[in-house]
Protein backbone atom coordinates (compact mmCIF):
# COMPACT_ATOMS: atom_id res chain seq x y z
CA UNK A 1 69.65 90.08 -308.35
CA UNK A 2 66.79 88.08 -309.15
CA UNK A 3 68.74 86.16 -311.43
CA UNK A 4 71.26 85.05 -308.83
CA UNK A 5 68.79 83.94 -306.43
CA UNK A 6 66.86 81.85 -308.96
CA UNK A 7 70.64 80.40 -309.73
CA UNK A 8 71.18 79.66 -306.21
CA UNK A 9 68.13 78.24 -305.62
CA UNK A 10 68.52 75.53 -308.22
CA UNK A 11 71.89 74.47 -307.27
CA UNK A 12 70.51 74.05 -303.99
CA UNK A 13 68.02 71.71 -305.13
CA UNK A 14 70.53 70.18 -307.50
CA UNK A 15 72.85 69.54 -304.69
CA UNK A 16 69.82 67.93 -302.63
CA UNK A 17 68.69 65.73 -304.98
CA UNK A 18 72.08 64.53 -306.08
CA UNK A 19 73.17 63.88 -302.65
CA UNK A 20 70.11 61.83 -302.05
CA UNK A 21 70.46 58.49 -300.28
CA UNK A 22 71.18 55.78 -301.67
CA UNK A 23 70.52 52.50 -299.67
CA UNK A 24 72.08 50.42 -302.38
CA UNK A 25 75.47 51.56 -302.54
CA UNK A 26 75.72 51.26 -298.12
CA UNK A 27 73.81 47.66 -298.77
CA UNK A 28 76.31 44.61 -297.84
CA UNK A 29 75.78 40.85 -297.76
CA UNK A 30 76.18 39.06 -294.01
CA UNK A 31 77.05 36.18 -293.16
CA UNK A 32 74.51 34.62 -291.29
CA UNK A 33 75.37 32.79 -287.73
CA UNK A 34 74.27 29.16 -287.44
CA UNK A 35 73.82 26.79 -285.30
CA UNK A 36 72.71 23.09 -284.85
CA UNK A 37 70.59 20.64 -283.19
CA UNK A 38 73.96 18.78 -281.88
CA UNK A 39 74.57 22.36 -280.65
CA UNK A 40 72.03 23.73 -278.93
CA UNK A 41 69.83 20.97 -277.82
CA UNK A 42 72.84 18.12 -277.43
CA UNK A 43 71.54 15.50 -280.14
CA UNK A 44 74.53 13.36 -281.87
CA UNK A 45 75.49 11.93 -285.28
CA UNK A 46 72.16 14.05 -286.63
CA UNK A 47 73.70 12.94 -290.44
CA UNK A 48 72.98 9.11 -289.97
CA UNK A 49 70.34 9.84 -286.68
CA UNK A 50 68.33 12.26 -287.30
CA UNK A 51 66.19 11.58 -290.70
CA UNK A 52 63.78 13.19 -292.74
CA UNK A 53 61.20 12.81 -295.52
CA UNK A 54 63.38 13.71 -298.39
CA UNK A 55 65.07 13.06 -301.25
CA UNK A 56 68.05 14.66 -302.86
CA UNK A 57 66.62 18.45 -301.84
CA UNK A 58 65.82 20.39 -298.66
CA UNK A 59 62.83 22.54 -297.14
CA UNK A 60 62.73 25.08 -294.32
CA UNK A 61 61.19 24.02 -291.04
CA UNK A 62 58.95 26.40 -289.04
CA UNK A 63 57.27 25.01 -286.13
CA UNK A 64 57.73 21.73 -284.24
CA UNK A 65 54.66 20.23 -285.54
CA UNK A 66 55.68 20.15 -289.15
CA UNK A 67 60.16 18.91 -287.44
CA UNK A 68 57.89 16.56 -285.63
CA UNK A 69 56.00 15.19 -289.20
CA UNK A 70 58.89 15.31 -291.88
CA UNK A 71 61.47 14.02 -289.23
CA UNK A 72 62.57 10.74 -286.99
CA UNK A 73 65.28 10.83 -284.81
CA UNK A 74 66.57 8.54 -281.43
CA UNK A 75 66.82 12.66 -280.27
CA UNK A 76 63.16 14.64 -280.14
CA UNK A 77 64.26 18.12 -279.64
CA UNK A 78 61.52 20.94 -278.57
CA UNK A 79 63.51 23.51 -281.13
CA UNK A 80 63.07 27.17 -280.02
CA UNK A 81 60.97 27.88 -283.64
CA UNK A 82 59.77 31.58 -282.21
CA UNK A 83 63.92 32.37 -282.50
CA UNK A 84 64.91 29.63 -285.10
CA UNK A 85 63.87 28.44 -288.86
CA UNK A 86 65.52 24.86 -289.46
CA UNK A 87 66.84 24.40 -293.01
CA UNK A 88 67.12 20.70 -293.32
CA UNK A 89 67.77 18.52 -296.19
CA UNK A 90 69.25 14.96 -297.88
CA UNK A 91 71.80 14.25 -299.63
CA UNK A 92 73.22 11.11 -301.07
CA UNK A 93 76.38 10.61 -301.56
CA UNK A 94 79.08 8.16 -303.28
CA UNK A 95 81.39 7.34 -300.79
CA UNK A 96 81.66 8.07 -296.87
CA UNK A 97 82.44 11.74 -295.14
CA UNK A 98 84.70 13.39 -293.16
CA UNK A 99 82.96 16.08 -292.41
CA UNK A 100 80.25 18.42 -293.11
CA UNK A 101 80.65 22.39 -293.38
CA UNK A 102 78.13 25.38 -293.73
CA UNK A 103 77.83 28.90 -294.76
CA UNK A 104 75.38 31.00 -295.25
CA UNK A 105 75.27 34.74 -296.49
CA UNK A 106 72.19 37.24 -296.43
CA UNK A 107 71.61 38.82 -299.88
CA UNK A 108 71.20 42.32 -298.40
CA UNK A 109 68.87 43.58 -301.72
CA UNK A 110 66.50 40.75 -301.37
CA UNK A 111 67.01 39.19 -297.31
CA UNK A 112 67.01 35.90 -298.95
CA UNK A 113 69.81 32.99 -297.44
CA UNK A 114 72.06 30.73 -299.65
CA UNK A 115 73.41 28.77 -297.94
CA UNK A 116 76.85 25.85 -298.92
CA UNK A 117 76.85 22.64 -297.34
CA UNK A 118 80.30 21.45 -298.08
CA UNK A 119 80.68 17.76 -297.87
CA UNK A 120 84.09 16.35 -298.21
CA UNK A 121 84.15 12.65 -298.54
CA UNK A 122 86.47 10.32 -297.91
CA UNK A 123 87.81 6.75 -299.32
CA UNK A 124 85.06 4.31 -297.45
CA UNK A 125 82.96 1.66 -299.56
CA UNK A 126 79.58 3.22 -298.27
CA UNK A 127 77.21 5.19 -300.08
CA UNK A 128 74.94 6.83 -297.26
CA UNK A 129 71.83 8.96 -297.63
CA UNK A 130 72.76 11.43 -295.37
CA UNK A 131 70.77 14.81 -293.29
CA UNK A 132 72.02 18.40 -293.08
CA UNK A 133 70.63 20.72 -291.59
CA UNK A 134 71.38 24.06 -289.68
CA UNK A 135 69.18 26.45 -287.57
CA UNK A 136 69.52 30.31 -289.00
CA UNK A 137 67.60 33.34 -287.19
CA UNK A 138 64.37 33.16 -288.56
CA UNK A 139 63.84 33.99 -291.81
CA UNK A 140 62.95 37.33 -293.18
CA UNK A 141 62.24 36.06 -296.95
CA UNK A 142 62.04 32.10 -296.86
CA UNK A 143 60.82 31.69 -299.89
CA UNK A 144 64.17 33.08 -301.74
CA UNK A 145 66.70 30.15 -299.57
CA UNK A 146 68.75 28.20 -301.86
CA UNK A 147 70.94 25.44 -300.72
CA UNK A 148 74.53 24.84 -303.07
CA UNK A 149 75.90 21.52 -302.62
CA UNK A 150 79.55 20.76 -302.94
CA UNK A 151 81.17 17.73 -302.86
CA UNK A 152 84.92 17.33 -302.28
């Protein structure tokens, strides 16, 4: 009788242990909502208006001292930084653009953003250096943002 009890108790702490959580195999990216200046705050044409120290790369904005220092714009926003990080970079490109789409996905392992700026160009002469940006929720793990840049 011993015996069976010392049994049972083991496969009871087999079973426990083997049906131990596992965060992740429940763990999911999101997709992250976004906004924008234009958006929220009314600003226009942000690509051409709305400029910032850059070159070719982006940075995450955190306060409106350091908007107000890397950027100039015709529009001077007072961005809501205790609810919003502002991702904001240049690009240049080789022609003109149509338009100018984003996504961004939570990596749910590591809380860090990539986000895809999508430019699709089309047949016009000019070659503009032009701004992106997008405000995300603030950021749980800033450091680990990437931006991907595609160019249709």
């Amino acid at each position: 009788m011993k015996n069976v009890f010392k049994i049972s108790a083991l496969l009871l702490l087999m079973l426990v242990i083997s049906c131990g959580n596992d965060d992740d195999t429940n763990c999911e990216d999101t997709i992250v909502n976004l906004t924008s200046i234009e958006t929220e705050y009314g600003c226009t044409n942000t690509p051409y208006q709305l400029d910032v120290n850059l070159q070719d790369d982006f940075t995450i904005l955190s306060s409106q001292d350091a908007f107000e220092a890397l950027t100039e714009s015709e529009c001077n926003p007072l961005i809501d930084f205790e609810t919003y990080d502002l991702i904001i970079g240049k690009q240049g490109l080789s022609n003109g653009f149509d338009s100018i789409v984003y996504q961004a996905v939570e990596d749910c392992n590591t809380n860090s953003v990539s986000l895809t700026v999508t430019f699709t160009l089309n047949a016009t002469a000019e070659a503009p250096n032009v701004t992106y940006h997008v405000l995300v929720p603030k950021l749980i793990n800033p450091q680990g943002t990437t931006v991907e840049i595609i160019i249709n």
